[in-house]
PDB file of N, CA and C in Angstrom:
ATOM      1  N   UNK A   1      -1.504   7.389  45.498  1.00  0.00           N
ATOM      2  CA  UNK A   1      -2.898   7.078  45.737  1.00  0.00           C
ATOM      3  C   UNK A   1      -3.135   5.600  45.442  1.00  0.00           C
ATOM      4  N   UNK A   2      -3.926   4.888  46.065  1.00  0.00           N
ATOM      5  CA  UNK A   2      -4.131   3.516  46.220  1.00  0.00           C
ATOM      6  C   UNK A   2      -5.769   3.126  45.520  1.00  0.00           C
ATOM      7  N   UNK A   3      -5.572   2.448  44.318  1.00  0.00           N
ATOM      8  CA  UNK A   3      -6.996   2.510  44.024  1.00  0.00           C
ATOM      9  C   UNK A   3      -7.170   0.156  44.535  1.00  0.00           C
ATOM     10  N   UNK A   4      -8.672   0.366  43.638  1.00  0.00           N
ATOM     11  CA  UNK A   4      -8.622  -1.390  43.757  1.00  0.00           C
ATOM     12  C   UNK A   4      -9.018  -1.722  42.093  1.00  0.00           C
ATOM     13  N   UNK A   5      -7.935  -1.469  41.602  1.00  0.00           N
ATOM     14  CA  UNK A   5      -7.186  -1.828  40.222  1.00  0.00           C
ATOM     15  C   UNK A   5      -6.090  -3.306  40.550  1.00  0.00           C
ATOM     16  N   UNK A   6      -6.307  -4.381  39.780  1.00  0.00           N
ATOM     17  CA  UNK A   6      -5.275  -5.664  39.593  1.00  0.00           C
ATOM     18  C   UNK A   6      -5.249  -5.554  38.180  1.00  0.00           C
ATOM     19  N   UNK A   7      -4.084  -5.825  37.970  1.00  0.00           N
ATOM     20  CA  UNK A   7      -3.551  -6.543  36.226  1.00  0.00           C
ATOM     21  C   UNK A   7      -2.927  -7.400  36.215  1.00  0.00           C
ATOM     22  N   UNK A   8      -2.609  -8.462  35.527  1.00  0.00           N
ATOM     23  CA  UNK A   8      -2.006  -9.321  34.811  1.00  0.00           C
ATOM     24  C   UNK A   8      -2.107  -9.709  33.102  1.00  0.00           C
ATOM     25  N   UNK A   9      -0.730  -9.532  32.844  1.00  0.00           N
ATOM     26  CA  UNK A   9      -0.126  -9.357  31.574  1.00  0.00           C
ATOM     27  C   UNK A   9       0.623 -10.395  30.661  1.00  0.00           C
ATOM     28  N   UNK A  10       0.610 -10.953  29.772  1.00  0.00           N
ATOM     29  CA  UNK A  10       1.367 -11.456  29.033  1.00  0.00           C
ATOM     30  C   UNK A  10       1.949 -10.635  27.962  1.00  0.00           C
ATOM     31  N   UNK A  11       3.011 -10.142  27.735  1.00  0.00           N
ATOM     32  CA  UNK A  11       3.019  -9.069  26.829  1.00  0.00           C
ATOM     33  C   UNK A  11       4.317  -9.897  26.183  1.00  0.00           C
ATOM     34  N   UNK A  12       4.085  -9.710  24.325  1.00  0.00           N
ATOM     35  CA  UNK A  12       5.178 -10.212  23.060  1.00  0.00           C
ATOM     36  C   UNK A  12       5.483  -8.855  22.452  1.00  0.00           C
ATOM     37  N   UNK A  13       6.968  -8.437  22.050  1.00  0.00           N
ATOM     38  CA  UNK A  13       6.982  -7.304  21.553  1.00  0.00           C
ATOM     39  C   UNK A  13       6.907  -6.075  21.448  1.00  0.00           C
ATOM     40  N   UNK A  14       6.606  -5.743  23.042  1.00  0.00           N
ATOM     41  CA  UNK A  14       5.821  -4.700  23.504  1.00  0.00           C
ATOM     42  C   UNK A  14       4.454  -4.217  23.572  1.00  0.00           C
ATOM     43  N   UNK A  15       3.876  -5.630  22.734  1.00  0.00           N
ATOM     44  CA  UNK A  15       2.320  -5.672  22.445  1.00  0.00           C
ATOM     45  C   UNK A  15       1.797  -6.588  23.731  1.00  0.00           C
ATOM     46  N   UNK A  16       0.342  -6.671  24.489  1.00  0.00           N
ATOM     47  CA  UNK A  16      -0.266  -7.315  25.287  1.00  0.00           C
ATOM     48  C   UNK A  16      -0.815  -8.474  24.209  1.00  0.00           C
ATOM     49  N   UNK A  17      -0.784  -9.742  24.670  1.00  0.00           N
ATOM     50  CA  UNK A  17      -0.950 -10.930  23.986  1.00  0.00           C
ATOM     51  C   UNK A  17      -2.190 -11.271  24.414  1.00  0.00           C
ATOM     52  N   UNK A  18      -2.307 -11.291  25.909  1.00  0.00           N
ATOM     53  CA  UNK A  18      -3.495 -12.180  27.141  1.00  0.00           C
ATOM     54  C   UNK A  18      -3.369 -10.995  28.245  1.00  0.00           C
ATOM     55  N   UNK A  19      -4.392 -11.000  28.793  1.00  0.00           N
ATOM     56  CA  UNK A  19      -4.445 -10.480  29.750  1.00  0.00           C
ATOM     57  C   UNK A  19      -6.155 -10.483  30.733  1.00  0.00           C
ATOM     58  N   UNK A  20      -5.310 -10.141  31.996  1.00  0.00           N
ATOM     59  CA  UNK A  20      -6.798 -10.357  32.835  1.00  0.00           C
ATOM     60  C   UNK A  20      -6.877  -8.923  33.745  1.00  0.00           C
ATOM     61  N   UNK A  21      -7.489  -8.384  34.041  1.00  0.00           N
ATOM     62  CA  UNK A  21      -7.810  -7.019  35.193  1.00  0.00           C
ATOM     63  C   UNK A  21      -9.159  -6.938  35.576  1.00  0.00           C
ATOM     64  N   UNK A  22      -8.678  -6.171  36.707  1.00  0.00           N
ATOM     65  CA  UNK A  22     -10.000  -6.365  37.799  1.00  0.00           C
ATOM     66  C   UNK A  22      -9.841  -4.989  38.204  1.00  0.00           C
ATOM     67  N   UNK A  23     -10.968  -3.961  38.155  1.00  0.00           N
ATOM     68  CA  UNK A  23     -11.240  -2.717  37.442  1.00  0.00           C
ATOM     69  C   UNK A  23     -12.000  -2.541  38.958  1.00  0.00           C
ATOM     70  N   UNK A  24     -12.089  -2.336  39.983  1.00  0.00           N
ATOM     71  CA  UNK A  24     -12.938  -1.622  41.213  1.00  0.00           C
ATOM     72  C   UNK A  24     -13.584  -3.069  41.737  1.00  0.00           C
ATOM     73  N   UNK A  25     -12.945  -4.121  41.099  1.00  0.00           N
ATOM     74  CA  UNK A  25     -13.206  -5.691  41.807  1.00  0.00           C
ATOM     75  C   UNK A  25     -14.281  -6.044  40.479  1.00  0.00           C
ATOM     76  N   UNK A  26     -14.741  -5.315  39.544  1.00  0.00           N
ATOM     77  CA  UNK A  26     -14.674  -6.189  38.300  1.00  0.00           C
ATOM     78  C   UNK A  26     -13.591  -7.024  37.294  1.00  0.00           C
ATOM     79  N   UNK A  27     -13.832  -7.878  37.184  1.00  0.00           N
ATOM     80  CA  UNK A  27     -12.778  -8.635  36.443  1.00  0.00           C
ATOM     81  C   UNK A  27     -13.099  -8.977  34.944  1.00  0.00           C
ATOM     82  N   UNK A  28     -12.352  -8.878  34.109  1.00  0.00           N
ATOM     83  CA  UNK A  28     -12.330  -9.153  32.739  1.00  0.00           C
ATOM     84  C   UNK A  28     -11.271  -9.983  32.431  1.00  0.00           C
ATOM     85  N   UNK A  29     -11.199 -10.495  30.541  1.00  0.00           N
ATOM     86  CA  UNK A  29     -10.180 -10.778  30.118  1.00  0.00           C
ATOM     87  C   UNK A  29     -10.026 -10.115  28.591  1.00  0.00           C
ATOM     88  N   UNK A  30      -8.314 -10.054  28.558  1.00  0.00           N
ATOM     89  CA  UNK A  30      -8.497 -10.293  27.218  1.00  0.00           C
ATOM     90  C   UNK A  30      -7.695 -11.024  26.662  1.00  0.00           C
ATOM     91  N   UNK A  31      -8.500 -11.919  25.373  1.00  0.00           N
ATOM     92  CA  UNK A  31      -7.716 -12.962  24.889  1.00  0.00           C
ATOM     93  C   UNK A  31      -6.812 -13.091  24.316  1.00  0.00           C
ATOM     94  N   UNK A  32      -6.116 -14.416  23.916  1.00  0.00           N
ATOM     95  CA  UNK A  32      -4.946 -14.846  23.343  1.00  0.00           C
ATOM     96  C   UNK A  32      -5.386 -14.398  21.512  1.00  0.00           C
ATOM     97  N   UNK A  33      -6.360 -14.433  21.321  1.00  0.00           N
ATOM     98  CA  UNK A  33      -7.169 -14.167  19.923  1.00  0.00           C
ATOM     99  C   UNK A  33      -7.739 -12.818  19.491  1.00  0.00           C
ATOM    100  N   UNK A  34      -7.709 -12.208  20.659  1.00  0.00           N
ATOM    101  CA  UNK A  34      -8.121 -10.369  20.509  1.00  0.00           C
ATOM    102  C   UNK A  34      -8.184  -9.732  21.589  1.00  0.00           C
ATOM    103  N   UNK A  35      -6.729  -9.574  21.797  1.00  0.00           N
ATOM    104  CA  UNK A  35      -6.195  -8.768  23.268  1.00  0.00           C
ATOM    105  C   UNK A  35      -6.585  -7.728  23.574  1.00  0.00           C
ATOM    106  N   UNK A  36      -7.114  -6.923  22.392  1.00  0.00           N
ATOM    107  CA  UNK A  36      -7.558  -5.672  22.288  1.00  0.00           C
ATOM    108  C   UNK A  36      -9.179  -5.405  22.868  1.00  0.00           C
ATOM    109  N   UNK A  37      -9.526  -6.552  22.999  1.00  0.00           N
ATOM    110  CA  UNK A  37     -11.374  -6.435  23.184  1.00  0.00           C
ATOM    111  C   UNK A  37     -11.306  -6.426  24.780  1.00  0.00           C
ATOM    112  N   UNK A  38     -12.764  -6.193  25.514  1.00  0.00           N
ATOM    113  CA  UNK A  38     -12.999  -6.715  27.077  1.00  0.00           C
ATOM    114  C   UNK A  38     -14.136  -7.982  26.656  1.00  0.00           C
ATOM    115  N   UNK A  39     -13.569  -9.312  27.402  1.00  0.00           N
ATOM    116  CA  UNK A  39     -14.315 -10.073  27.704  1.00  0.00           C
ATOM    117  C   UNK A  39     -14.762 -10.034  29.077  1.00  0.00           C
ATOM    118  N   UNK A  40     -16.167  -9.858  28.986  1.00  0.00           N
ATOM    119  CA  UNK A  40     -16.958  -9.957  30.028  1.00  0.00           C
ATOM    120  C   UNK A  40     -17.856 -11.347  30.413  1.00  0.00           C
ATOM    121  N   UNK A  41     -17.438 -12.185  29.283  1.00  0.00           N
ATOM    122  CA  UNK A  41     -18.068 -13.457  29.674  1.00  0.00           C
ATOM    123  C   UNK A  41     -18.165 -14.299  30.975  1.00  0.00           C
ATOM    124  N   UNK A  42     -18.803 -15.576  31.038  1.00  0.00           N
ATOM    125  CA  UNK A  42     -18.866 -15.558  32.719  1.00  0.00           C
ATOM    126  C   UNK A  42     -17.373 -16.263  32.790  1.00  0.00           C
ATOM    127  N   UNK A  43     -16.482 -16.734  31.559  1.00  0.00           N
ATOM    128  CA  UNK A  43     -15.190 -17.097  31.591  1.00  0.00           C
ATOM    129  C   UNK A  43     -13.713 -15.589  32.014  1.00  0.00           C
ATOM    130  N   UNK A  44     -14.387 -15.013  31.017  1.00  0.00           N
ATOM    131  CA  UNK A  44     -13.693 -13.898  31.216  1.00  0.00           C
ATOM    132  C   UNK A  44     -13.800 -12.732  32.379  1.00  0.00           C
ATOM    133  N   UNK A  45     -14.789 -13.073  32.893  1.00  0.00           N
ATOM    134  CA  UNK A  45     -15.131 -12.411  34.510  1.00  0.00           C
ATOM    135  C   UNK A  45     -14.629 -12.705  35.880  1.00  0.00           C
ATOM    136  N   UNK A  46     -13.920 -14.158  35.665  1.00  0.00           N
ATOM    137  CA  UNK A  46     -13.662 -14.981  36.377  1.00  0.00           C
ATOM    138  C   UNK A  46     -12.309 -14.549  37.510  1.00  0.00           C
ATOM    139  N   UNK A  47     -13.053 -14.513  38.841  1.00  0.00           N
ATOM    140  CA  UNK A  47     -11.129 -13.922  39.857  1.00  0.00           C
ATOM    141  C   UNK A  47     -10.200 -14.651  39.161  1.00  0.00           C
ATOM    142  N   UNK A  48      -8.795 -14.408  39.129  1.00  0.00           N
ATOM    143  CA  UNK A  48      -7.813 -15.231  39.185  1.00  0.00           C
ATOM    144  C   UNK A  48      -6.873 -14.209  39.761  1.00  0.00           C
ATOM    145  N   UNK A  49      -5.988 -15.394  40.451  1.00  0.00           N
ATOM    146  CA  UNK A  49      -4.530 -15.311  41.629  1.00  0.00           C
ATOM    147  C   UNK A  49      -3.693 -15.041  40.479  1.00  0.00           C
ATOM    148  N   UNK A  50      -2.114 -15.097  40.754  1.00  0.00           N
ATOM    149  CA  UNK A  50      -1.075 -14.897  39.912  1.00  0.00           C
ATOM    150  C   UNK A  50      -0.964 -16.319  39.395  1.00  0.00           C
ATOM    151  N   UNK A  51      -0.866 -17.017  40.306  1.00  0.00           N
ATOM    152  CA  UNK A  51      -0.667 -18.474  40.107  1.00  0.00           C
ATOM    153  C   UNK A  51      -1.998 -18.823  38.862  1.00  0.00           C
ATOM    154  N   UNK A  52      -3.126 -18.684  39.159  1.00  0.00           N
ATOM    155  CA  UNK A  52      -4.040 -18.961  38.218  1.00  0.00           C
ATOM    156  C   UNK A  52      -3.537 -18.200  36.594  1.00  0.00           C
ATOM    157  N   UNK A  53      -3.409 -16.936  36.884  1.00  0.00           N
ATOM    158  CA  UNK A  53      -2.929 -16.375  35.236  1.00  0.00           C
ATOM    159  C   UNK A  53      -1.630 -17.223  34.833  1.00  0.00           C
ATOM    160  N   UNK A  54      -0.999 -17.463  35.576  1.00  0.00           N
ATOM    161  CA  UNK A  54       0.137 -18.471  34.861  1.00  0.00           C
ATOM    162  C   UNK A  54       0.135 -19.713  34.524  1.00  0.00           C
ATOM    163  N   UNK A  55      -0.503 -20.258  35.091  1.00  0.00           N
ATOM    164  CA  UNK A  55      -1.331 -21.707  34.732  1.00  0.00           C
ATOM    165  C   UNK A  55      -2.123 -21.415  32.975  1.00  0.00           C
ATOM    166  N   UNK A  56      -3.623 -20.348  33.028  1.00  0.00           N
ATOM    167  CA  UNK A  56      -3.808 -20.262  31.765  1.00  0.00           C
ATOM    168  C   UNK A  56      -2.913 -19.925  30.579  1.00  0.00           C
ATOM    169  N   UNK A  57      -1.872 -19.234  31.319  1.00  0.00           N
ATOM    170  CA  UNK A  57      -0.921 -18.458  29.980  1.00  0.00           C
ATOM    171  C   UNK A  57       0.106 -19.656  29.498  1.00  0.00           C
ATOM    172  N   UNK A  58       0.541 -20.990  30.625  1.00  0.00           N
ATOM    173  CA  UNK A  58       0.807 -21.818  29.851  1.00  0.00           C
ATOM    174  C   UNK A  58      -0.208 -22.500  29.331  1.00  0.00           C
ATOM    175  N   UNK A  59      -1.299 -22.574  29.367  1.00  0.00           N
ATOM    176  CA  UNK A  59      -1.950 -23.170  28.737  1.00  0.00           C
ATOM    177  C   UNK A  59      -2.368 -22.930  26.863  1.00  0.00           C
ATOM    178  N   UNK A  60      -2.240 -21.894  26.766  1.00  0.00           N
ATOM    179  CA  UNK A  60      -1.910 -20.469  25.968  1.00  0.00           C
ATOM    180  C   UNK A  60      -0.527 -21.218  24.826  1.00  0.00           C
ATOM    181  N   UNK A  61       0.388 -21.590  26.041  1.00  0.00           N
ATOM    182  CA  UNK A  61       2.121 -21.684  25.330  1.00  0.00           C
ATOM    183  C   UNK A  61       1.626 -23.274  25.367  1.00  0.00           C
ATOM    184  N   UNK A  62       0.902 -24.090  25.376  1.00  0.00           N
ATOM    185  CA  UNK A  62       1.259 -25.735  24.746  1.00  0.00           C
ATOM    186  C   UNK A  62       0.085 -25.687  23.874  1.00  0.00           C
ATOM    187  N   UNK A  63      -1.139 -24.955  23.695  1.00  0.00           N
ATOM    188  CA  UNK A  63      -2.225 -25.056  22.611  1.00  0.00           C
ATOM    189  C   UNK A  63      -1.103 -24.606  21.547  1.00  0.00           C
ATOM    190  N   UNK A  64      -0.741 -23.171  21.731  1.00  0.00           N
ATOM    191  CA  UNK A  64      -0.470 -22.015  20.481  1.00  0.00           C
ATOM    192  C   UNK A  64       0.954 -23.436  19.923  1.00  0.00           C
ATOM    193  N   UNK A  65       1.853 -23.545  20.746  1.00  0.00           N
ATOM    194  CA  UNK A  65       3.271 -24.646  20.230  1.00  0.00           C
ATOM    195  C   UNK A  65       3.848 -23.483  20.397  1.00  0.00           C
ATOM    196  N   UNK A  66       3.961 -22.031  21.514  1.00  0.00           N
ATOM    197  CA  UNK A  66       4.585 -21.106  21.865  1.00  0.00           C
ATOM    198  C   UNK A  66       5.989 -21.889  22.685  1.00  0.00           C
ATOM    199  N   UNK A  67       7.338 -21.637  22.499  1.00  0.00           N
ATOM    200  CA  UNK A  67       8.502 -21.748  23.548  1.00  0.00           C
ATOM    201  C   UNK A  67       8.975 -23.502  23.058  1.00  0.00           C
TER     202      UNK A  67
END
């Protein structure tokens, strides 16, 4: 069955670090600071491509001094 569900994941450990999904073409995030929450902010609402989640997630790896 085919729904209109997107995810993108950063996952450490088997734990989700960052992440973004788009839920019936709603979009959320959750952060590098509490992966566990839904941000619905107008940041965290925001479309993003694959290319876009990988761009923030390095952005993520030169703030944090990740790699």
């Amino acid at each position: 069955m085919e729904n209109d569900t997107v995810g993108f994941v950063l996952i450490n450990k088997g734990q989700r670090i960052y992440g973004r999904d788009s839920i019936c073409g709603k979009w959320h995030r959750h952060t590098f600071e509490d992966p566990l929450e839904h941000d619905f902010s107008s940041a965290g609402c925001k479309r993003v491509n694959l290319k876009e989640f990988l761009i923030e997630v390095q952005e993520i790896f030169d703030r944090e001094k990740i790699l």
